[in-house]
C-alpha atoms as a PDB file:
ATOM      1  CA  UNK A   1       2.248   1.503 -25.467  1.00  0.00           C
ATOM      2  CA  UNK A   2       1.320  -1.911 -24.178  1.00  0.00           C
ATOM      3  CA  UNK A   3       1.552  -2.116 -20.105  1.00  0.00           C
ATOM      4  CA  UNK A   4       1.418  -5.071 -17.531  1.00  0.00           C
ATOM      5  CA  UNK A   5       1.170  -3.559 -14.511  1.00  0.00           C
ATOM      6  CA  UNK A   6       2.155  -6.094 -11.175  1.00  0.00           C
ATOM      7  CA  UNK A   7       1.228  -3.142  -8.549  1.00  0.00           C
ATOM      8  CA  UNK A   8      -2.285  -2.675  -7.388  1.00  0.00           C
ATOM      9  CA  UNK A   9      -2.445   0.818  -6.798  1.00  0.00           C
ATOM     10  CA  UNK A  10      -0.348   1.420 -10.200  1.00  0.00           C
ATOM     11  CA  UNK A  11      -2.812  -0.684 -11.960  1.00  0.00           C
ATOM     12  CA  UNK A  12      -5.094   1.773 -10.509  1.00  0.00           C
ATOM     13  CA  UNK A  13      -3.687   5.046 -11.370  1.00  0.00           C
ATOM     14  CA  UNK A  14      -2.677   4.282 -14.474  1.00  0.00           C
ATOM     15  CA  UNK A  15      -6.520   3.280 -15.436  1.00  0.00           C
ATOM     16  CA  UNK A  16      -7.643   6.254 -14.316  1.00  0.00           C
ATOM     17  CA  UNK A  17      -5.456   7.810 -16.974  1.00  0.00           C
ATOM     18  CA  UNK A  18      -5.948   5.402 -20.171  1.00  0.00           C
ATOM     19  CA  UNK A  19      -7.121   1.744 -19.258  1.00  0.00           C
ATOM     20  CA  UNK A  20      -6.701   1.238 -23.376  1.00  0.00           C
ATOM     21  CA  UNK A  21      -2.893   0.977 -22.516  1.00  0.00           C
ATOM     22  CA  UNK A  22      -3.016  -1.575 -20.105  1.00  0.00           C
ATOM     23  CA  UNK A  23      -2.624  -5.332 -21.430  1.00  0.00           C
ATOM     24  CA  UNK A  24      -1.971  -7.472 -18.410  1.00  0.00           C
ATOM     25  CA  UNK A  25      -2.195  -7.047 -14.783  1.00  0.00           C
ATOM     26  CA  UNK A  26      -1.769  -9.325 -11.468  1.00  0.00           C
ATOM     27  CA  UNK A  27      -4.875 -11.418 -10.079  1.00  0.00           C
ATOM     28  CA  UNK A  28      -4.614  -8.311  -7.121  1.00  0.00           C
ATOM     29  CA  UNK A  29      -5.058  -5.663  -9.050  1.00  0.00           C
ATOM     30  CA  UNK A  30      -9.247  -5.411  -8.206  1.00  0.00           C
ATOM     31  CA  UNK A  31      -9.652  -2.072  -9.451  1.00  0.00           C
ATOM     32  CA  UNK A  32     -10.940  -1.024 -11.033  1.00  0.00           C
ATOM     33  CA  UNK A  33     -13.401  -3.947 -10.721  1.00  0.00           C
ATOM     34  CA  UNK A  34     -14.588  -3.833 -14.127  1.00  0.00           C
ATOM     35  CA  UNK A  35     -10.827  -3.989 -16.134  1.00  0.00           C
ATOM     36  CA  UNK A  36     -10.903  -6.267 -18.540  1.00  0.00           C
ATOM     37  CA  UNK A  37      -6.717  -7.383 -19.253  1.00  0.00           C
ATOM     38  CA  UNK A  38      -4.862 -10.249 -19.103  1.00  0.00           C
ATOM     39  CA  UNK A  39      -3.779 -11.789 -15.479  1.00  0.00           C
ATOM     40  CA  UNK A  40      -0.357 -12.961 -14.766  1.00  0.00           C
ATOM     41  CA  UNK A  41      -0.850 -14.115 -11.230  1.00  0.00           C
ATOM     42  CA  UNK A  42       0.070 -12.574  -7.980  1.00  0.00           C
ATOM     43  CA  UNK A  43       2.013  -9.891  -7.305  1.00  0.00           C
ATOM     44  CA  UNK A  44       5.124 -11.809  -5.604  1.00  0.00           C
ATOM     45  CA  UNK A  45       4.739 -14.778  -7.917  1.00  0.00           C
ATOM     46  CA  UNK A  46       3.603 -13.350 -11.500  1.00  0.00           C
ATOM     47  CA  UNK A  47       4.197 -16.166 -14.300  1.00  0.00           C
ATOM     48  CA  UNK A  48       6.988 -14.501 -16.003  1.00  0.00           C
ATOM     49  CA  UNK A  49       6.393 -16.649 -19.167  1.00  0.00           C
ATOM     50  CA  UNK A  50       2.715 -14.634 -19.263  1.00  0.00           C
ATOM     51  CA  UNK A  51       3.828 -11.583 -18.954  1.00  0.00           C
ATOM     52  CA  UNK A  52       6.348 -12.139 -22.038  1.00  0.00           C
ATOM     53  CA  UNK A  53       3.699 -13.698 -23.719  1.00  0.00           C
ATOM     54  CA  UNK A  54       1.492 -10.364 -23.488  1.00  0.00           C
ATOM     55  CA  UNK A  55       4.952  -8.554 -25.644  1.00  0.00           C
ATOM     56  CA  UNK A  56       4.697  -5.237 -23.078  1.00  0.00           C
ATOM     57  CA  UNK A  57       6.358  -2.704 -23.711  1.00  0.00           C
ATOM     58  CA  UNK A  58       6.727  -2.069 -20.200  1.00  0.00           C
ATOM     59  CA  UNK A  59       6.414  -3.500 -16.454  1.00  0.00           C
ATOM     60  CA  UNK A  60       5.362  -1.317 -13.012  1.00  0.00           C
ATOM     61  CA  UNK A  61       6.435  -2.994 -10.681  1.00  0.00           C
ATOM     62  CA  UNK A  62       7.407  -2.349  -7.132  1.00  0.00           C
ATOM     63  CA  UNK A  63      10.430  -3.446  -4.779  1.00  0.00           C
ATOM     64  CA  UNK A  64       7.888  -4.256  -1.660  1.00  0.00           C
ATOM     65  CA  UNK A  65       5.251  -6.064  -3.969  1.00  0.00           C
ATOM     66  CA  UNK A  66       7.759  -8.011  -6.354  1.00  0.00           C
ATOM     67  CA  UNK A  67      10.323 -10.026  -6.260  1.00  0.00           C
ATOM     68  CA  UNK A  68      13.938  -9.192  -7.654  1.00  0.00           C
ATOM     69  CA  UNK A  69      14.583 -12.362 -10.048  1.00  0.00           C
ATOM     70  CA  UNK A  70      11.377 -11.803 -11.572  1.00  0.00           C
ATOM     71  CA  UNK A  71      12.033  -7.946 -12.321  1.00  0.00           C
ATOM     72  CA  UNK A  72      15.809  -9.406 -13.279  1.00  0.00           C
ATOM     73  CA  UNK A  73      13.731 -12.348 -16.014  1.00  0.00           C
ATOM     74  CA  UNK A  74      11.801  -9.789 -17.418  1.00  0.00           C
ATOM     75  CA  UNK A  75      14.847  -7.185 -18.303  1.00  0.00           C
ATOM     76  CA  UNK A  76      17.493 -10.306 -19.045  1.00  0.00           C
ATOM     77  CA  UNK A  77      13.998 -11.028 -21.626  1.00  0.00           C
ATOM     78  CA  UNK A  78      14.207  -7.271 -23.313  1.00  0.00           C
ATOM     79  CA  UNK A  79      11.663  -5.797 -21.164  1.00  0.00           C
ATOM     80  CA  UNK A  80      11.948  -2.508 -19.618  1.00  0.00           C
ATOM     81  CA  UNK A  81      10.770  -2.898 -15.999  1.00  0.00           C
ATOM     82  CA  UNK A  82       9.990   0.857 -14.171  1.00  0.00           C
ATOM     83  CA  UNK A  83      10.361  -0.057 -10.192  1.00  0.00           C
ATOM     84  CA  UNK A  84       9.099   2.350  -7.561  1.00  0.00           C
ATOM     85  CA  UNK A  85       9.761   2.370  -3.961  1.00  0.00           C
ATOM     86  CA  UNK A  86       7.551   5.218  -2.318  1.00  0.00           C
ATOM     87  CA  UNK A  87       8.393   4.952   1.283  1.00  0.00           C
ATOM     88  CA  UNK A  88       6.873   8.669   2.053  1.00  0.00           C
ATOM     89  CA  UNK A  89       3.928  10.487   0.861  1.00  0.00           C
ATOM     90  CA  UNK A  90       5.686  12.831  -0.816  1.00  0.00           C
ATOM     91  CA  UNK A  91       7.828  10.324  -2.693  1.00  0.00           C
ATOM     92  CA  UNK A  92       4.624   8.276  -4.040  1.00  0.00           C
ATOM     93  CA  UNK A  93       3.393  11.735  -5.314  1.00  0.00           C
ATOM     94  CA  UNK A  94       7.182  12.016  -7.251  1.00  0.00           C
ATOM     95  CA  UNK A  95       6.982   8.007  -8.357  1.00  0.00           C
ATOM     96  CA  UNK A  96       3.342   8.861  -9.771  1.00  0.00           C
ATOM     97  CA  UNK A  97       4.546  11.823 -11.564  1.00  0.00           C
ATOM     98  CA  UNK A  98       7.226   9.894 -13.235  1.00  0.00           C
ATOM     99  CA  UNK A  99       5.528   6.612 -14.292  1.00  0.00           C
ATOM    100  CA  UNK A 100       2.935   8.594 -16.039  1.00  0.00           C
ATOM    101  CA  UNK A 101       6.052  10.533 -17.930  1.00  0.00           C
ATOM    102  CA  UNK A 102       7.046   7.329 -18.993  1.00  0.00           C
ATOM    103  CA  UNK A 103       3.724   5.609 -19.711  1.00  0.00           C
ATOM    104  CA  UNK A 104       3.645   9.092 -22.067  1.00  0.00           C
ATOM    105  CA  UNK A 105       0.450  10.065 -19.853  1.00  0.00           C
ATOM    106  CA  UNK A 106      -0.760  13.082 -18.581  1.00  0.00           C
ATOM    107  CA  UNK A 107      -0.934  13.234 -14.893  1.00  0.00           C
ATOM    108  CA  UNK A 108      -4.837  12.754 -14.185  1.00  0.00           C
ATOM    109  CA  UNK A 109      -6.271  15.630 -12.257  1.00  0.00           C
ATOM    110  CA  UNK A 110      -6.867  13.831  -8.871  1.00  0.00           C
ATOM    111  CA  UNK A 111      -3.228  13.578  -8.864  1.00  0.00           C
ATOM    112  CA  UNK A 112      -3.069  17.550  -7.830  1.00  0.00           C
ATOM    113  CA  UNK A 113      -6.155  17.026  -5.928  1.00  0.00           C
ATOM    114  CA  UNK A 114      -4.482  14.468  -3.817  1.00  0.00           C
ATOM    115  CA  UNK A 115      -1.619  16.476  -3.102  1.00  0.00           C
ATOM    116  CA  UNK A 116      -3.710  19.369  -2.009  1.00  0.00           C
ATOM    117  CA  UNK A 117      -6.050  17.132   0.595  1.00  0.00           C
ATOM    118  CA  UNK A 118      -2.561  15.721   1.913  1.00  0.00           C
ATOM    119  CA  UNK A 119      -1.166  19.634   2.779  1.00  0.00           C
ATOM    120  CA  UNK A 120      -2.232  20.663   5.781  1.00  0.00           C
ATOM    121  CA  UNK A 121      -1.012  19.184   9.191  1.00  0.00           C
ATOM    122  CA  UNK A 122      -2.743  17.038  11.516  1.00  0.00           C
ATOM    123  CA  UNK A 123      -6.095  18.489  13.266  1.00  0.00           C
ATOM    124  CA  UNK A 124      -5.451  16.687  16.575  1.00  0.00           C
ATOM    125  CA  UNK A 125      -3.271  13.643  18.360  1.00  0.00           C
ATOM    126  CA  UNK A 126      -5.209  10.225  16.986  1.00  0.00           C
ATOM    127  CA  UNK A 127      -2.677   8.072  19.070  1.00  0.00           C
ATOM    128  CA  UNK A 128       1.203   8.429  20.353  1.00  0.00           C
ATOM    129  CA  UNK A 129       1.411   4.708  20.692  1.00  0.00           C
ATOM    130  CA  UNK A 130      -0.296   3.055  18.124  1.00  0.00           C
ATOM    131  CA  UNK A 131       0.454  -0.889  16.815  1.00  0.00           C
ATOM    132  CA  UNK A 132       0.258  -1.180  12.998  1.00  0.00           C
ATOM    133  CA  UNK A 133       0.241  -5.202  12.346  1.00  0.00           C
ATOM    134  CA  UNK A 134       0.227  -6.114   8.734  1.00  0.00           C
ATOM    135  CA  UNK A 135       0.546  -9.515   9.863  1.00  0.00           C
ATOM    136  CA  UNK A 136       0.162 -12.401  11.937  1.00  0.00           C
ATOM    137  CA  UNK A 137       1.589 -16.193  12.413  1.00  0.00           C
ATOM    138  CA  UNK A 138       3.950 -14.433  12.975  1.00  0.00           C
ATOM    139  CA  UNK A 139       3.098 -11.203  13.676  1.00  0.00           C
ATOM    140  CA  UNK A 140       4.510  -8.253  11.511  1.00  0.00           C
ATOM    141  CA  UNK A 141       4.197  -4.709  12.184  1.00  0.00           C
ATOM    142  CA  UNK A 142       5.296  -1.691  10.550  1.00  0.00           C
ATOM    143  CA  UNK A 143       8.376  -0.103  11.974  1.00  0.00           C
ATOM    144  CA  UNK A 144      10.259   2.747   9.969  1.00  0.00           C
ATOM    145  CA  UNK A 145      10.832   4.101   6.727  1.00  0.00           C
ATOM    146  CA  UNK A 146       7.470   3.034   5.267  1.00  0.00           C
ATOM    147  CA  UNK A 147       4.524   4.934   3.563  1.00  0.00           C
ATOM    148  CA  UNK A 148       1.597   3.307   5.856  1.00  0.00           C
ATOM    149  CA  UNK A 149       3.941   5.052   8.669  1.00  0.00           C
ATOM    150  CA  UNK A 150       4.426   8.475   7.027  1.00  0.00           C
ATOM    151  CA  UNK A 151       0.422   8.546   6.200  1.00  0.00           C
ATOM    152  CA  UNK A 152      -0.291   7.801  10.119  1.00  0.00           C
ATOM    153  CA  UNK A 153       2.399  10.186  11.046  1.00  0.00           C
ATOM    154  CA  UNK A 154       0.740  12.942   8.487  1.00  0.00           C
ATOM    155  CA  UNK A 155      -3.068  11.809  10.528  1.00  0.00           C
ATOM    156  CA  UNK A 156      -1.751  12.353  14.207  1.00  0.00           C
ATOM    157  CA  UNK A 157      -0.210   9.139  14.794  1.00  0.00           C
ATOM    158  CA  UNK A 158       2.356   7.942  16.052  1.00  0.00           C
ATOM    159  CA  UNK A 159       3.099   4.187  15.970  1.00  0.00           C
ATOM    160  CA  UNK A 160       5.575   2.336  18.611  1.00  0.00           C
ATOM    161  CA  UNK A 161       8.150   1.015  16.006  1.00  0.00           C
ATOM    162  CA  UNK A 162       8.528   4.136  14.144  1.00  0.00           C
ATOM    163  CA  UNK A 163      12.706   3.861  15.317  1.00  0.00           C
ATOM    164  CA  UNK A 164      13.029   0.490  14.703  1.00  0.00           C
ATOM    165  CA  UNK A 165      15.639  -0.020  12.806  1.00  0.00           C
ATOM    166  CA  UNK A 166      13.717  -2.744  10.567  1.00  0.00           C
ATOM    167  CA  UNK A 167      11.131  -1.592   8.135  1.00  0.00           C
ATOM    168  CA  UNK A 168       8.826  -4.331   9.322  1.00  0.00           C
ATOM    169  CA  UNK A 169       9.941  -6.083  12.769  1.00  0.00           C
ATOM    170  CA  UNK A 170       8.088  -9.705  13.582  1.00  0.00           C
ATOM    171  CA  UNK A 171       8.303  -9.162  17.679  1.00  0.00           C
ATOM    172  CA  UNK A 172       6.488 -11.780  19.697  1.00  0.00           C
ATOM    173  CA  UNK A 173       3.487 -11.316  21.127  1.00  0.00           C
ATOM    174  CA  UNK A 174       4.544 -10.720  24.253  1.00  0.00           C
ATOM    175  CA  UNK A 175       6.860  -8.034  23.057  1.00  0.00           C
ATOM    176  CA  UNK A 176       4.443  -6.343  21.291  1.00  0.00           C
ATOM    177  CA  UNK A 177       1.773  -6.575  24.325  1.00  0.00           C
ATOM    178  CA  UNK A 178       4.434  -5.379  26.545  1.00  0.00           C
ATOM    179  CA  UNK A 179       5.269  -1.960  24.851  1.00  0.00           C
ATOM    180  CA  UNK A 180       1.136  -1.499  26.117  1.00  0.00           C
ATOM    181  CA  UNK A 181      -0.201   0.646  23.293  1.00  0.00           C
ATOM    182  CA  UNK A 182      -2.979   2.890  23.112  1.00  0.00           C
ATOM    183  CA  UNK A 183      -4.495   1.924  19.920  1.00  0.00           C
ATOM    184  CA  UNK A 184      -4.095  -1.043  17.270  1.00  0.00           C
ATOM    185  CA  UNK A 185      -4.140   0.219  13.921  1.00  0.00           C
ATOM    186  CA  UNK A 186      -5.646  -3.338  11.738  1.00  0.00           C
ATOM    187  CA  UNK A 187      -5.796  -2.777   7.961  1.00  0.00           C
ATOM    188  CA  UNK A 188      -7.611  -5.481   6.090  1.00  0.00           C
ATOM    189  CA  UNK A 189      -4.746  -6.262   3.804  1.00  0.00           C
ATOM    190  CA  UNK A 190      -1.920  -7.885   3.033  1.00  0.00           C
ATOM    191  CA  UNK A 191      -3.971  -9.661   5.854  1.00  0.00           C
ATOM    192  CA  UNK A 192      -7.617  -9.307   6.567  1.00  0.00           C
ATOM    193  CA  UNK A 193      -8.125  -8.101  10.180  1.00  0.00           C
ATOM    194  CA  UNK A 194     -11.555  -8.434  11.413  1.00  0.00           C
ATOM    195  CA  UNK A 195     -13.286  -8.106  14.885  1.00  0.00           C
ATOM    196  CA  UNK A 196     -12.697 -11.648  15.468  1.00  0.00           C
ATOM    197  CA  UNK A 197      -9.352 -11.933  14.562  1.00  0.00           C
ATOM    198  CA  UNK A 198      -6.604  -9.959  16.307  1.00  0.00           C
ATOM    199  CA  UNK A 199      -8.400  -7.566  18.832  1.00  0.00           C
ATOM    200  CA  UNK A 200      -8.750 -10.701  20.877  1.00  0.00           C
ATOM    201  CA  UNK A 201      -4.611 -10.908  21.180  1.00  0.00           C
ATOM    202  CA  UNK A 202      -4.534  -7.527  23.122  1.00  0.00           C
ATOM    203  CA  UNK A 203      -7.671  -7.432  25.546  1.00  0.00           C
ATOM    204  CA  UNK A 204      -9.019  -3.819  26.489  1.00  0.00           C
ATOM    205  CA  UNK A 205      -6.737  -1.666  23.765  1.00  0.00           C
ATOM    206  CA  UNK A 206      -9.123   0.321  21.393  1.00  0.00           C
ATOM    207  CA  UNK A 207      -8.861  -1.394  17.715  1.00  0.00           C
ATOM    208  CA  UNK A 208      -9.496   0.530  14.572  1.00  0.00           C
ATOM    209  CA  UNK A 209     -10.263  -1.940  11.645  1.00  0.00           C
ATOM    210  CA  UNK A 210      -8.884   0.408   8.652  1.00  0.00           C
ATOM    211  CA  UNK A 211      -8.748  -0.070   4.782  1.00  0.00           C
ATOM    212  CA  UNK A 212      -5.461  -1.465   3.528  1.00  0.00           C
ATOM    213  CA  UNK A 213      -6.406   0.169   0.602  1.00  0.00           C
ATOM    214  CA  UNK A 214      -6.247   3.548   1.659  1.00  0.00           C
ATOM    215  CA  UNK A 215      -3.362   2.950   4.429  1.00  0.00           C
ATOM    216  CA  UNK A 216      -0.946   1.641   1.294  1.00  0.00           C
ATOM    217  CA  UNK A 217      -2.474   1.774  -1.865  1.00  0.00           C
ATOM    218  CA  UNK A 218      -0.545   4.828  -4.042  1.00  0.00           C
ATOM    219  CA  UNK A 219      -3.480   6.033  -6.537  1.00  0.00           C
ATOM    220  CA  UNK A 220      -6.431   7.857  -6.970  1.00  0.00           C
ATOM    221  CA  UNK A 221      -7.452   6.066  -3.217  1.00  0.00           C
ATOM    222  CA  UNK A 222      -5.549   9.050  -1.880  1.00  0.00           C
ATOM    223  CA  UNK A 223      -7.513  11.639  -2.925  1.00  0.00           C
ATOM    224  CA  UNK A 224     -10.478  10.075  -0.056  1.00  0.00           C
ATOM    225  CA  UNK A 225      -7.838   8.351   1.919  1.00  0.00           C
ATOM    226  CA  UNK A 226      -7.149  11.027   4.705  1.00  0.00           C
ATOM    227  CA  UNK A 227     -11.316  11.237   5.275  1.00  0.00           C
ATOM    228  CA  UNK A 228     -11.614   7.516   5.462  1.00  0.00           C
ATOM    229  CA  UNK A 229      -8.687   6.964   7.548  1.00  0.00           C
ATOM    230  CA  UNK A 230      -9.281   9.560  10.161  1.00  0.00           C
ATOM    231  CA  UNK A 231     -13.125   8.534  10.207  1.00  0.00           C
ATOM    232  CA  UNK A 232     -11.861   5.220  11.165  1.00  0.00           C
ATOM    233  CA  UNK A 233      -9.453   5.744  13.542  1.00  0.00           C
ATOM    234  CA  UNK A 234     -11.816   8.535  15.262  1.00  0.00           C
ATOM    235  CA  UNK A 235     -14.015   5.878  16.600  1.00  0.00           C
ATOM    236  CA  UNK A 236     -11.914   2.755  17.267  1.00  0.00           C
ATOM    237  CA  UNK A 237     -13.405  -0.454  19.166  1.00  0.00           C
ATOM    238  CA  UNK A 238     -12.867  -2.118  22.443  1.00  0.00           C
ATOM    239  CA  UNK A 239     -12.018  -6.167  22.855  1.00  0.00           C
ATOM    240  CA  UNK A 240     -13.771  -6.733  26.462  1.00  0.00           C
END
């Protein structure tokens, strides 16, 4: 089976399985670092035309990290397109299971092994108001229904637009300095958070600079992902 993969963590997991299968993949997809496939571009604007031109047998692809019309070119061009949509923990376990049914894979072993690190509940309370930006000029933030939110839920947090009825809200700042929380969650993708930008919005609020990786990524990441998250959020920072 040829495979373009246009999902990071996919690109991942399904490397970790049998990189020989994998032709093409986005300019994103940075591990593992040393694949060697085709690149198609980014993961919201892939050149259709080279992905066709790679003949797959078969796209990953994701409705968060791609957009519809390019999923919609690919099948109008022959192509079967498998889309996931994890929005809980439990349903990117399920979506993993499946796409390596249809890649005709065997489920690698840190598949069960993930599962198994992700059973038991929390050990303590990390944070009952916690701001998750994914985003800023203009600000984003995770509300509800999302994985990053069901992985903080499953580590003892809880985040302050859990109800919202929006997936990912863009509140002003004042809004979101207003609800006063008690810890900023700042992964270092789809935007790079660092010490110097972000903390300095929300003066005196701890700040945990996490791994976007292991806050979103689906993969073999989530086998070490509740260790590196909770180290991380264990010792958050303080903007004077």
């Amino acid at each position: 089976m040829r495979v373009v993969s246009l999902v990071p963590s996919l690109t991942e997991a399904v490397a970790s399985a049998d990189r020989s299968v994998l032709v093409g993949a986005t300019d994103y997809c940075t591990h593992p670092a040393d694949l060697e496939v085709a690149r198609v571009g980014g993961s919201k604007y892939p050149t259709v035309e080279s992905v066709l031109a790679l003949h797959p047998d078969l796209v990953l692809a994701n409705v968060e990290e791609n957009r519809r019309e390019d999923v919609e070119a690919l099948r109008a061009a022959g192509v079967l397109v498998w889309v996931s949509y994890p929005r809980t923990l439990d349903e990117a376990f399920a979506a993993l299971a499946e796409m390596f049914d249809v890649v005709s894979l065997t489920a690698p072993r840190w598949l069960a092994e993930a599962e198994q690190v992700w059973v038991a509940p929390p050990a303590r309370t990390l944070a009952s108001r916690a701001l998750v930006p994914v985003w800023r000029r203009p600000w984003v933030v995770v509300g509800s229904g999302t994985f990053a939110g069901d992985l903080l839920r499953r580590l003892g947090v809880t985040h302050l637009y859990a109800d919202s009825p929006e997936r990912y809200p863009r509140p002003a700042l004042d809004e979101l300095r207003e609800r006063r929380p008690d810890l900023l969650v700042l992964p270092n993708e789809p935007y790079e958070f660092t010490d110097s930008d972000g903390p300095e919005e929300f003066p005196g609020v701890p700040y945990a600079l996490v791994s976007g990786r292991h806050l979103t990524w689906y993969g073999p990441s989530l086998v070490e992902a509740r260790d590196v998250l909770t180290a991380s959020l264990s010792m958050p920072s303080v903007e004077p």
